[in-house]
C-alpha atoms as a PDB file:
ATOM      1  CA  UNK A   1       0.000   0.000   0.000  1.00  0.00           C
ATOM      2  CA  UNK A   2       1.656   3.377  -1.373  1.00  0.00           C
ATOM      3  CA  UNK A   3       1.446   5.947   1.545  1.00  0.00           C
ATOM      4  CA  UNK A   4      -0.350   9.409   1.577  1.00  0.00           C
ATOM      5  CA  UNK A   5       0.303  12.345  -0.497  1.00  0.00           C
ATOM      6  CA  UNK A   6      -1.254  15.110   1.604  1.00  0.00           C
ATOM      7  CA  UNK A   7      -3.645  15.469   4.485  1.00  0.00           C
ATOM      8  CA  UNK A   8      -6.321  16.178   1.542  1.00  0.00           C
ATOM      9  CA  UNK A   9      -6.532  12.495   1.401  1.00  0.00           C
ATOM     10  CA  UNK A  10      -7.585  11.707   4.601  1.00  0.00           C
ATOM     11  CA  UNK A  11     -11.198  13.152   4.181  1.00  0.00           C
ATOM     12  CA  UNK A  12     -12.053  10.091   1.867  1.00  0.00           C
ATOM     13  CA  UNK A  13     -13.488   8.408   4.782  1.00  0.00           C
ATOM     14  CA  UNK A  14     -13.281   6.778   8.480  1.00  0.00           C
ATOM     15  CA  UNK A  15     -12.557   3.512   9.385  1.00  0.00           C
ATOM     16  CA  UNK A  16     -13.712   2.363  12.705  1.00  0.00           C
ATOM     17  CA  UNK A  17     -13.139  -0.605  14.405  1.00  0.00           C
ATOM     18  CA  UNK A  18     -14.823  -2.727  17.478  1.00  0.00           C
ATOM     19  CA  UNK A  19     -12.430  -4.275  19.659  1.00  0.00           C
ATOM     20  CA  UNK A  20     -12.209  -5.635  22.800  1.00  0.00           C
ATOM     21  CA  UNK A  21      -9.019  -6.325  25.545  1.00  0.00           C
ATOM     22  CA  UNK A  22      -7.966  -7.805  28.822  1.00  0.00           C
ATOM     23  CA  UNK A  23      -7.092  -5.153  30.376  1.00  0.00           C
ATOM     24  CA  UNK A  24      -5.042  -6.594  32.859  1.00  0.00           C
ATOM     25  CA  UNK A  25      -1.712  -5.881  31.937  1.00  0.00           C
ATOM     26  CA  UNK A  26      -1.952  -2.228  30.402  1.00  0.00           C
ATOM     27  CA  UNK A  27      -1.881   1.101  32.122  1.00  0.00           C
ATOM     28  CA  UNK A  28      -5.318   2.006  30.464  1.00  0.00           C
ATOM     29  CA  UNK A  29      -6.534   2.757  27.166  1.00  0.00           C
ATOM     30  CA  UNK A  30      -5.062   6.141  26.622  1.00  0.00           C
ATOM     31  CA  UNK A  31      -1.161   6.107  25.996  1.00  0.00           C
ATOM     32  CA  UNK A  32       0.814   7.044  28.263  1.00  0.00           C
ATOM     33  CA  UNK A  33       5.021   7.702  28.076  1.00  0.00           C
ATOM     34  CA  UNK A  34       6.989   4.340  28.575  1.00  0.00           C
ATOM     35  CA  UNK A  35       3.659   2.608  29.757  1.00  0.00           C
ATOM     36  CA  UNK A  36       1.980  -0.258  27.898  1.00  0.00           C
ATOM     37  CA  UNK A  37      -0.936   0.924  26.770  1.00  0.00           C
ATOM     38  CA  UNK A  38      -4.210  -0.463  24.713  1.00  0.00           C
ATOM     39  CA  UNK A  39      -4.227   2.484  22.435  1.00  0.00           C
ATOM     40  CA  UNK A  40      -0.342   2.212  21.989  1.00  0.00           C
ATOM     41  CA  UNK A  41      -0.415  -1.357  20.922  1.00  0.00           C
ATOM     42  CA  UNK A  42      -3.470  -0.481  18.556  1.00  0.00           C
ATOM     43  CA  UNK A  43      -1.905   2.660  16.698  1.00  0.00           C
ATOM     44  CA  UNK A  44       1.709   0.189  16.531  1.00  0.00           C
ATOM     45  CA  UNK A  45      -0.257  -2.223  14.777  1.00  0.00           C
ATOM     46  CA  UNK A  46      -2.460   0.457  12.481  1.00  0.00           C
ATOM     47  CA  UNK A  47       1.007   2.171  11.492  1.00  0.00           C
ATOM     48  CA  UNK A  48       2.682  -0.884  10.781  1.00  0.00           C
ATOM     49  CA  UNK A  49      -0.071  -2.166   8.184  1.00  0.00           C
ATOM     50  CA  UNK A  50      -0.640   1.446   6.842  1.00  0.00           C
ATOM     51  CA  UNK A  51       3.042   2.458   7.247  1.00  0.00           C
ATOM     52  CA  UNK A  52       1.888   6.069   8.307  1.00  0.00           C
ATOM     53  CA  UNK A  53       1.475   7.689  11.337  1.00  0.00           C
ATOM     54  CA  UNK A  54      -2.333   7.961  11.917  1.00  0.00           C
ATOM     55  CA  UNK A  55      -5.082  10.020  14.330  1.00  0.00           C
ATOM     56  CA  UNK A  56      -6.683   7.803  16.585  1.00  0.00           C
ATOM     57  CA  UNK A  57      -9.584   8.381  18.370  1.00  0.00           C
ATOM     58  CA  UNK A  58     -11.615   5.906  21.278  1.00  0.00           C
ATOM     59  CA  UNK A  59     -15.034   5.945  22.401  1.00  0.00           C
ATOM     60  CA  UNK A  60     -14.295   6.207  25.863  1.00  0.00           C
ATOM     61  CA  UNK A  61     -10.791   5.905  27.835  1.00  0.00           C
ATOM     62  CA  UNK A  62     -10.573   2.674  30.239  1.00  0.00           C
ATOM     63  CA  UNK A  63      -8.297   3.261  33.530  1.00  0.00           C
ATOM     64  CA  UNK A  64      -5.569   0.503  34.456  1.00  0.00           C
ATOM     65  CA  UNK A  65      -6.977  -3.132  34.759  1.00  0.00           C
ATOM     66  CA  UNK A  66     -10.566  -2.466  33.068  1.00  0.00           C
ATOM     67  CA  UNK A  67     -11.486  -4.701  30.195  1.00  0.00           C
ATOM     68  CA  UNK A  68     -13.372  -4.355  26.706  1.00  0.00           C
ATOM     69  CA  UNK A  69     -15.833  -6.226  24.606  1.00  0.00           C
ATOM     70  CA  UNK A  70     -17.081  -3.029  22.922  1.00  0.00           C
ATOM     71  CA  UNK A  71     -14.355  -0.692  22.642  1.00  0.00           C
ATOM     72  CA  UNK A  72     -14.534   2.076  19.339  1.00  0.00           C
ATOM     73  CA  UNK A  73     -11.980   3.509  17.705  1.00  0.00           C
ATOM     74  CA  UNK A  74     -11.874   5.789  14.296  1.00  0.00           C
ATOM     75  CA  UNK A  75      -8.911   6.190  11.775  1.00  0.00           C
ATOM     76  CA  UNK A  76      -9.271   9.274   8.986  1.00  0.00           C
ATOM     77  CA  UNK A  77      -8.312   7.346   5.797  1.00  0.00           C
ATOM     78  CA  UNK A  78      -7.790   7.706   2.140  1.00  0.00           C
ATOM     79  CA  UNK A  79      -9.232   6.446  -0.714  1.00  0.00           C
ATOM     80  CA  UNK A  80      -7.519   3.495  -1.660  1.00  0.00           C
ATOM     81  CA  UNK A  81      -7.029   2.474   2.263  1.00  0.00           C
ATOM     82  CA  UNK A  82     -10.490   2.409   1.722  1.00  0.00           C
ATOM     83  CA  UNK A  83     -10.584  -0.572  -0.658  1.00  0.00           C
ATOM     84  CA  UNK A  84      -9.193  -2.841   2.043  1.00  0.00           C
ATOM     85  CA  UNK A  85     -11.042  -5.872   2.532  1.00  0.00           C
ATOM     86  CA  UNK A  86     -12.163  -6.919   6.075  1.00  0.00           C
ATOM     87  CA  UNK A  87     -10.840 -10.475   5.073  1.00  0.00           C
ATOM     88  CA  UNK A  88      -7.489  -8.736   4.947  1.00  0.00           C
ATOM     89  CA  UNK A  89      -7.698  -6.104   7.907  1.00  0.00           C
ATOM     90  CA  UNK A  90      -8.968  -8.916  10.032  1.00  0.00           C
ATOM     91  CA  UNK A  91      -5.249 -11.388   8.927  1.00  0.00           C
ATOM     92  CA  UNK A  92      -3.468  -8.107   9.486  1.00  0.00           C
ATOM     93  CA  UNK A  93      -5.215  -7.310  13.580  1.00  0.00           C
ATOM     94  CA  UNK A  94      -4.738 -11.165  14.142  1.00  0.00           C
ATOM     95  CA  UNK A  95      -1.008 -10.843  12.886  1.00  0.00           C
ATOM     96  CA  UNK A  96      -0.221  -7.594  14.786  1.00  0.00           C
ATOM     97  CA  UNK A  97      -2.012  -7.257  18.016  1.00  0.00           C
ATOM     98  CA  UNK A  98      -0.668  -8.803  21.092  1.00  0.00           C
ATOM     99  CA  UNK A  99      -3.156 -12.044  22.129  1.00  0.00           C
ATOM    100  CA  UNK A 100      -4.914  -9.910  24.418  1.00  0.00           C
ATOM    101  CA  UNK A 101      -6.398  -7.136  22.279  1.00  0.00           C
ATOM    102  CA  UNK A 102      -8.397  -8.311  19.371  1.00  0.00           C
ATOM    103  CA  UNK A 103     -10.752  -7.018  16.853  1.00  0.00           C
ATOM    104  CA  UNK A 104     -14.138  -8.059  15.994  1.00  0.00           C
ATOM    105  CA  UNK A 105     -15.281  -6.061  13.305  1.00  0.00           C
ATOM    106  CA  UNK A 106     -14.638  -3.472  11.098  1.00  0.00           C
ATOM    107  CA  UNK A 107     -16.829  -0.470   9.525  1.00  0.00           C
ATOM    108  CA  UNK A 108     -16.678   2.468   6.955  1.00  0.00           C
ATOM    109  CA  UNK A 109     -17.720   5.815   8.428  1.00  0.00           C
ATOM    110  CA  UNK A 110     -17.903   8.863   6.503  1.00  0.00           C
ATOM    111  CA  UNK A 111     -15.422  11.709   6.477  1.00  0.00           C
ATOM    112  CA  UNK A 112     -14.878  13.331   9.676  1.00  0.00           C
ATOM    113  CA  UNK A 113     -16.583  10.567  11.988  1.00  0.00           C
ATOM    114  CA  UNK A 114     -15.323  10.336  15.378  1.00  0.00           C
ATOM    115  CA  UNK A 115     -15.908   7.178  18.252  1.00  0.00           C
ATOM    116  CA  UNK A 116     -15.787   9.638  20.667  1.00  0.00           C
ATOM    117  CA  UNK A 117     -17.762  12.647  19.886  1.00  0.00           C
ATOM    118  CA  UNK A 118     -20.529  10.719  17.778  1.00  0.00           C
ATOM    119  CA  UNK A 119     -21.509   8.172  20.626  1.00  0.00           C
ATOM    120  CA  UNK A 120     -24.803   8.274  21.731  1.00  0.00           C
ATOM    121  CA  UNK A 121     -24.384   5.908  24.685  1.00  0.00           C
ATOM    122  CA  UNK A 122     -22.306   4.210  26.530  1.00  0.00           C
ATOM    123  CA  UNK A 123     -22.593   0.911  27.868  1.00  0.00           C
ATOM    124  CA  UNK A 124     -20.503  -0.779  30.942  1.00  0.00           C
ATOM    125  CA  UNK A 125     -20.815  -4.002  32.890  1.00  0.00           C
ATOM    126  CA  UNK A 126     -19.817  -4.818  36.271  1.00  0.00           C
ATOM    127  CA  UNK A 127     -18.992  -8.244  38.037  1.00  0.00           C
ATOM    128  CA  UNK A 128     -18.953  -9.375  41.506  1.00  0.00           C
ATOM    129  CA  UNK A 129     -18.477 -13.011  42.822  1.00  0.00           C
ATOM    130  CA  UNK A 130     -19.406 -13.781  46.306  1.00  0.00           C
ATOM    131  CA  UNK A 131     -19.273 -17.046  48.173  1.00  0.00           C
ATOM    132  CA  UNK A 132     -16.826 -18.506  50.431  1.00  0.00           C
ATOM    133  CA  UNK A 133     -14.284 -19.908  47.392  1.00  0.00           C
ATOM    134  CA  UNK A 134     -13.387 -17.043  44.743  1.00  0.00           C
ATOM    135  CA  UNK A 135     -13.673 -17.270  41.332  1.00  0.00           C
ATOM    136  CA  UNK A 136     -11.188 -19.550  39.193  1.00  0.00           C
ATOM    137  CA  UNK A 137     -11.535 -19.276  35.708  1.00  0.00           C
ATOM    138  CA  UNK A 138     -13.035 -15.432  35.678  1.00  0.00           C
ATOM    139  CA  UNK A 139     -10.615 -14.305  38.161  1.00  0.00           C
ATOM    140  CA  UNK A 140      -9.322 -11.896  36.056  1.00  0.00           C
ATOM    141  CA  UNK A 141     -12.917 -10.132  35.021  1.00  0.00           C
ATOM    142  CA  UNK A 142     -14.340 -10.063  38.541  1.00  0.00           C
ATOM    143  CA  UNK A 143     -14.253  -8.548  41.661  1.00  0.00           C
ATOM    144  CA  UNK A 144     -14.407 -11.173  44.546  1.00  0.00           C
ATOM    145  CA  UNK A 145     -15.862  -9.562  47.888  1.00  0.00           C
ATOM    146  CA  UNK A 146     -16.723 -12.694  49.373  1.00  0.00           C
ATOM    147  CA  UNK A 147     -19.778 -10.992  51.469  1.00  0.00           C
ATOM    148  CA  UNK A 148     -23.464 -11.804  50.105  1.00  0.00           C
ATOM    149  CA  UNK A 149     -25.253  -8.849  48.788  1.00  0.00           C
ATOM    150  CA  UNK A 150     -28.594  -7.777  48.890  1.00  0.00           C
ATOM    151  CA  UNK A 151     -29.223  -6.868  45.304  1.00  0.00           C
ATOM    152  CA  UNK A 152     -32.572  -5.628  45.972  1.00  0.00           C
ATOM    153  CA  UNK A 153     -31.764  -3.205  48.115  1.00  0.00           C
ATOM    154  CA  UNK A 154     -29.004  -2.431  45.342  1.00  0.00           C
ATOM    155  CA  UNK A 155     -31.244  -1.951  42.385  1.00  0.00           C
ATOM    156  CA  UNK A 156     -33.382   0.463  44.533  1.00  0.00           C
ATOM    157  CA  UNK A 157     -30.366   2.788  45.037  1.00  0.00           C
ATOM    158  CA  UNK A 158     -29.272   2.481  41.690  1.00  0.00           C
ATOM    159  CA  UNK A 159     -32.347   3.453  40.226  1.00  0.00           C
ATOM    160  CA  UNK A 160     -31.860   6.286  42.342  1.00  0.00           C
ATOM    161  CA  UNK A 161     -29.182   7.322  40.113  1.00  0.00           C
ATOM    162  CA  UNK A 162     -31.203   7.175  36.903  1.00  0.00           C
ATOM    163  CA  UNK A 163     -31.360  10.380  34.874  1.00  0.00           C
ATOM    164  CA  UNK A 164     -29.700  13.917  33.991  1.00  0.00           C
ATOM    165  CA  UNK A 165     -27.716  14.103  37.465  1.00  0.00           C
ATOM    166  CA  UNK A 166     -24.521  15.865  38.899  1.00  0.00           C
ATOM    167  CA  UNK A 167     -22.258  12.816  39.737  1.00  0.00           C
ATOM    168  CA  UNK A 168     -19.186  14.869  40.818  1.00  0.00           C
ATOM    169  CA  UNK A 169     -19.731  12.462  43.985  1.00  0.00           C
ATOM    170  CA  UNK A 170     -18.830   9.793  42.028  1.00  0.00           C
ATOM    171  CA  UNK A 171     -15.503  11.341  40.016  1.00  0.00           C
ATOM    172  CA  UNK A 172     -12.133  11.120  40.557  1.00  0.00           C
ATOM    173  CA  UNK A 173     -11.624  14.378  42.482  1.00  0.00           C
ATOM    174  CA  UNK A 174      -8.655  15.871  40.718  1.00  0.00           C
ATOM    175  CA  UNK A 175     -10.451  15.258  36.725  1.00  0.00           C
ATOM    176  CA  UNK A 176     -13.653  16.872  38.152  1.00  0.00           C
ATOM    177  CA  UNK A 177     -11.835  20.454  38.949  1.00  0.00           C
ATOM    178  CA  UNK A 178     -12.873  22.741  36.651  1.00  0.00           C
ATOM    179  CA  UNK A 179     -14.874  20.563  34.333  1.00  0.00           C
ATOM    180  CA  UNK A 180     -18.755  19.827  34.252  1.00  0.00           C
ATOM    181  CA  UNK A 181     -19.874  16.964  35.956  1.00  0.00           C
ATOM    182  CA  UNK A 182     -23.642  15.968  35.020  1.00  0.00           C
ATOM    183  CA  UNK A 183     -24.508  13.343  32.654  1.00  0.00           C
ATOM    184  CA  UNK A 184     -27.177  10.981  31.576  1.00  0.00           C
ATOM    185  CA  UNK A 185     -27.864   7.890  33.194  1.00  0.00           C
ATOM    186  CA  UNK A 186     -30.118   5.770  30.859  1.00  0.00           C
ATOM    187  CA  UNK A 187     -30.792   2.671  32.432  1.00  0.00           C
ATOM    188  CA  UNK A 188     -29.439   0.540  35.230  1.00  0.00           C
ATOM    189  CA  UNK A 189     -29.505  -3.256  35.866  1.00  0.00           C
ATOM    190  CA  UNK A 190     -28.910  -6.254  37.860  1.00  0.00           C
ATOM    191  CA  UNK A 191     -28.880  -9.952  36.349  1.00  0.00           C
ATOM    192  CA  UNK A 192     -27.144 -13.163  37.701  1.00  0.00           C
ATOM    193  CA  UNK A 193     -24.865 -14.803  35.411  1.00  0.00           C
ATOM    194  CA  UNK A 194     -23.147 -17.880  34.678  1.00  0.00           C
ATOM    195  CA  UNK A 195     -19.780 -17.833  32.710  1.00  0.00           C
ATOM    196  CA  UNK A 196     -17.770 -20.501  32.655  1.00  0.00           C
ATOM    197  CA  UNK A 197     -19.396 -22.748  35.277  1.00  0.00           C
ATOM    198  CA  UNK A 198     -19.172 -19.848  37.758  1.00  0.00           C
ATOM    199  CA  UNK A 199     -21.941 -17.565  39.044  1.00  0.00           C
ATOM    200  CA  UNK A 200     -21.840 -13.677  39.563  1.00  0.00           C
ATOM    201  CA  UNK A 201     -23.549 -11.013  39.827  1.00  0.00           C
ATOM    202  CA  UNK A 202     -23.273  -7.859  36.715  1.00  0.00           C
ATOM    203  CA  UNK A 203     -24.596  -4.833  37.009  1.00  0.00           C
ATOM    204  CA  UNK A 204     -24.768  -3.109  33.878  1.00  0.00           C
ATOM    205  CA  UNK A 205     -25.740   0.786  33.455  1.00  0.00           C
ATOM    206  CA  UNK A 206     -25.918   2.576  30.384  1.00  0.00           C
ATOM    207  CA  UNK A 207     -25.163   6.428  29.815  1.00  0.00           C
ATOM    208  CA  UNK A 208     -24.612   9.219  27.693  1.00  0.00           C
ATOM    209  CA  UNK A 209     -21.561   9.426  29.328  1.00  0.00           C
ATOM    210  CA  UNK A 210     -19.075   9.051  32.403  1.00  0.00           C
ATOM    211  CA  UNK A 211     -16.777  10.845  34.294  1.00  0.00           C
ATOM    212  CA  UNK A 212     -13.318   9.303  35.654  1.00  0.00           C
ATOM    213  CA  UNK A 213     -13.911   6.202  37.747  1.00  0.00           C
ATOM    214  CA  UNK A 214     -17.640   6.770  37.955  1.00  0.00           C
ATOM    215  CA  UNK A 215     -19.087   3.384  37.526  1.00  0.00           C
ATOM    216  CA  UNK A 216     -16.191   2.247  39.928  1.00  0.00           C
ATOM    217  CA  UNK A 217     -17.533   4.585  42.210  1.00  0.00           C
ATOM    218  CA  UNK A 218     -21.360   3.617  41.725  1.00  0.00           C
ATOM    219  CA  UNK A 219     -20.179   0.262  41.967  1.00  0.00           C
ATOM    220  CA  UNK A 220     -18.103   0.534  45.485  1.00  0.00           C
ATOM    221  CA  UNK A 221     -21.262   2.700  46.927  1.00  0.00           C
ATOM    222  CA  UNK A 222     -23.951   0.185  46.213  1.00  0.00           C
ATOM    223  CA  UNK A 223     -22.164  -2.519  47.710  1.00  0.00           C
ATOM    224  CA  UNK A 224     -22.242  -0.411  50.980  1.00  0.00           C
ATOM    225  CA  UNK A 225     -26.159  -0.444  50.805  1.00  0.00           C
ATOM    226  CA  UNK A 226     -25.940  -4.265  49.545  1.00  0.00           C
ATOM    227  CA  UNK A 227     -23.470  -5.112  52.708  1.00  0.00           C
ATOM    228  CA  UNK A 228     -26.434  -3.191  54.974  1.00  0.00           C
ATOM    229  CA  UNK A 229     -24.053  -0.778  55.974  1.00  0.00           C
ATOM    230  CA  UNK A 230     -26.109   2.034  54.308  1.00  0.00           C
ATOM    231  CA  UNK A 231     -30.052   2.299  53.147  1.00  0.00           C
ATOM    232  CA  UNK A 232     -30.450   2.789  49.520  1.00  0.00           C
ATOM    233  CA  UNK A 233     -31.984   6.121  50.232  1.00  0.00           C
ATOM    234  CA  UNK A 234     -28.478   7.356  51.064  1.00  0.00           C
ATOM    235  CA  UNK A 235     -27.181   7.510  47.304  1.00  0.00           C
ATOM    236  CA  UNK A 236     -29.687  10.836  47.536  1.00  0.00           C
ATOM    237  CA  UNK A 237     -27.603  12.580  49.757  1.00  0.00           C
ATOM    238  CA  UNK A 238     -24.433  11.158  48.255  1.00  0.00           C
ATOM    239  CA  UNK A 239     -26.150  12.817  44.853  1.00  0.00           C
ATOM    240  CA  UNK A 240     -26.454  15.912  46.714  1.00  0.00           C
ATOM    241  CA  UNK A 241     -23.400  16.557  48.447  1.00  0.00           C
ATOM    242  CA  UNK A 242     -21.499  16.803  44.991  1.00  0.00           C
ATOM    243  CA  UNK A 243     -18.325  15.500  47.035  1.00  0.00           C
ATOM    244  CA  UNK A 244     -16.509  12.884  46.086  1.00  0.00           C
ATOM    245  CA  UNK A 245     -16.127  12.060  50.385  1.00  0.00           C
ATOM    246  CA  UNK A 246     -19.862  11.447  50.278  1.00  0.00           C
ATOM    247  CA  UNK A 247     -19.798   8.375  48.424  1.00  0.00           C
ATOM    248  CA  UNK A 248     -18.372   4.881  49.373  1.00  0.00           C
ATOM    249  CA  UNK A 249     -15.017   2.939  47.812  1.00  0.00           C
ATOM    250  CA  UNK A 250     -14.295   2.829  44.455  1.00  0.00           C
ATOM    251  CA  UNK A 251     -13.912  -0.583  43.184  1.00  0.00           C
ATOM    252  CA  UNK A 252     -11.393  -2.654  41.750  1.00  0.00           C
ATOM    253  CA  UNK A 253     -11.082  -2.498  37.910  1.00  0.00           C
ATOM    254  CA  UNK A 254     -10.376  -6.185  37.170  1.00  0.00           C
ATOM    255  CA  UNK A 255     -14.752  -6.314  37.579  1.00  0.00           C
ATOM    256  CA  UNK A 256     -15.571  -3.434  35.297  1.00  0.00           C
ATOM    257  CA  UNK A 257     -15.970  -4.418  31.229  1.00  0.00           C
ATOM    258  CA  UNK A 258     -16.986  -1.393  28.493  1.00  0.00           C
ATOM    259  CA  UNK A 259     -19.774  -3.809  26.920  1.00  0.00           C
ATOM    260  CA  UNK A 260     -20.367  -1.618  24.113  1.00  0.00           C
ATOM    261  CA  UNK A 261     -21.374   1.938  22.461  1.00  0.00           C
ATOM    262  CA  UNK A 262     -24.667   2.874  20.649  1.00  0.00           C
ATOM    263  CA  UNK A 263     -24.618   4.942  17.454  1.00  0.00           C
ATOM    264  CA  UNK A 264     -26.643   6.253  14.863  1.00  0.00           C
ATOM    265  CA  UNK A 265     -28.130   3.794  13.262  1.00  0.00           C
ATOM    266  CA  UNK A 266     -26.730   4.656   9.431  1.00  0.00           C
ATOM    267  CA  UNK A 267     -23.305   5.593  10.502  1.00  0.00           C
ATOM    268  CA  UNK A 268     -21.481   2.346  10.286  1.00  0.00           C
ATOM    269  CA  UNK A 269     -21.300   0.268   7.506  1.00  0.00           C
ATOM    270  CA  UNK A 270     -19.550  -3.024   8.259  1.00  0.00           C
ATOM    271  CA  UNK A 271     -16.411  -3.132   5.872  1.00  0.00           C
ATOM    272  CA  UNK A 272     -16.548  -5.659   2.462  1.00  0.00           C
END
């Protein structure tokens, strides 16, 4: 593949891919000088088959230790990059990406599409094991705490949270100074499930959008009111106090998975 020419090219068209990634050995999505990083590991690979240097662009940053089945990224391309088959960008991700990123599918976007800033929603997925024995084979994607939970009580303070709220409660103090803090909480769930012959619990919630360790942050609070230690009316005055002190632990990242990211419903257009 002959490089670019000019910058001109570029507005031929976006590719975008859907990938996912164990997250436990990278310092986050976002890259980061002399850290391992997912997006460093995706741009080596996209540079290496396009031999350019490119503009990449996520649907939402992951911290240290979180995981992906849904991740977004877009890629301004040219015309003839363009004409690459998925058969062939597919042999090329397999080839290049370490064996804990992978992609499952690529799309055509048109000129000027971005993961991040067209996203209508964002969707994430906690997990939490409990029981006496922790989990074996989904260690690595879920948060043990041992303690039972009462998931009732749970859903009623996470509805709570449901809506166009000011989370700065739940937000890493230092990225919340100067920055706005309300966002859209669409829908919040519990379910029980089974993956790999072991049980947990996932709580999924879906948003517009979320600020720095904010599910985390949900996540550590409601298991205060599922341990008893709080009533689920409390995640009104946690809400309310706009502190970050107000609410409870965060919780560990090796539970939380970005599950996936809604978009308009013409804008991708899986690759040929």
């Amino acid at each position: 593949m002959e490089p670019m020419d000019t910058a001109e090219d570029l507005r031929a068209g976006t590719l975008v891919l859907r990938l996912g990634y164990d997250g436990s050995a990278y310092s986050g999505f976002a890259e980061q000088v002399e850290q391992k990083t997912v997006a460093g590991e995706v741009r080596r690979a996209l540079e290496t088959f396009l031999r350019r240097e490119i503009d990449l662009t996520c649907a939402g940053r992951t911290d240290a230790g979180v995981h992906a089945i849904g991740q977004y990224v877009s890629v301004p391309v040219d015309a003839a990059e363009l004409e690459v088959t998925r058969t062939r960008w597919m042999r090329a991700f397999a080839a290049l990406l370490p064996h804990d990123i992978a992609v499952s599918e690529v799309y055509h976007a048109a000129p000027g599409f971005s993961a991040r800033f067209d996203a209508r929603a964002r969707t994430y997925t906690y997990r939490i094991a409990t029981g006496d024995a922790p989990p074996l084979l989904t260690r690595s994607v879920t948060w043990w705490h041992r303690w039972s939970l009462d998931v009732d009580a749970m859903d009623d303070a996470a509805q709570r949270l449901v809506g166009e709220r000011d989370f700065k409660s739940f937000c890493k103090t230092a990225s919340a100074v100067g920055k706005p803090t309300c966002r859209n909480v669409m829908d919040v769930s519990f379910a029980r499930e089974t993956n790999l012959g072991e049980e947990c619990l996932a709580f999924t919630i879906k948003g517009n959008a979320f600020l720095h360790s904010m599910v985390r942050t949900i996540v550590g609070t409601l298991v205060e009111v599922g341990c008893h230690r709080r009533e689920p009316a409390w995640i009104d005055e946690v809400l309310a106090a706009c502190d970050r002190a107000a609410a409870g632990p965060t919780a560990p990242a090796c539970g939380l998975c970005f599950k996936g990211v809604d978009y308009d419903k013409d804008a991708l257009v899986v690759c040929p």
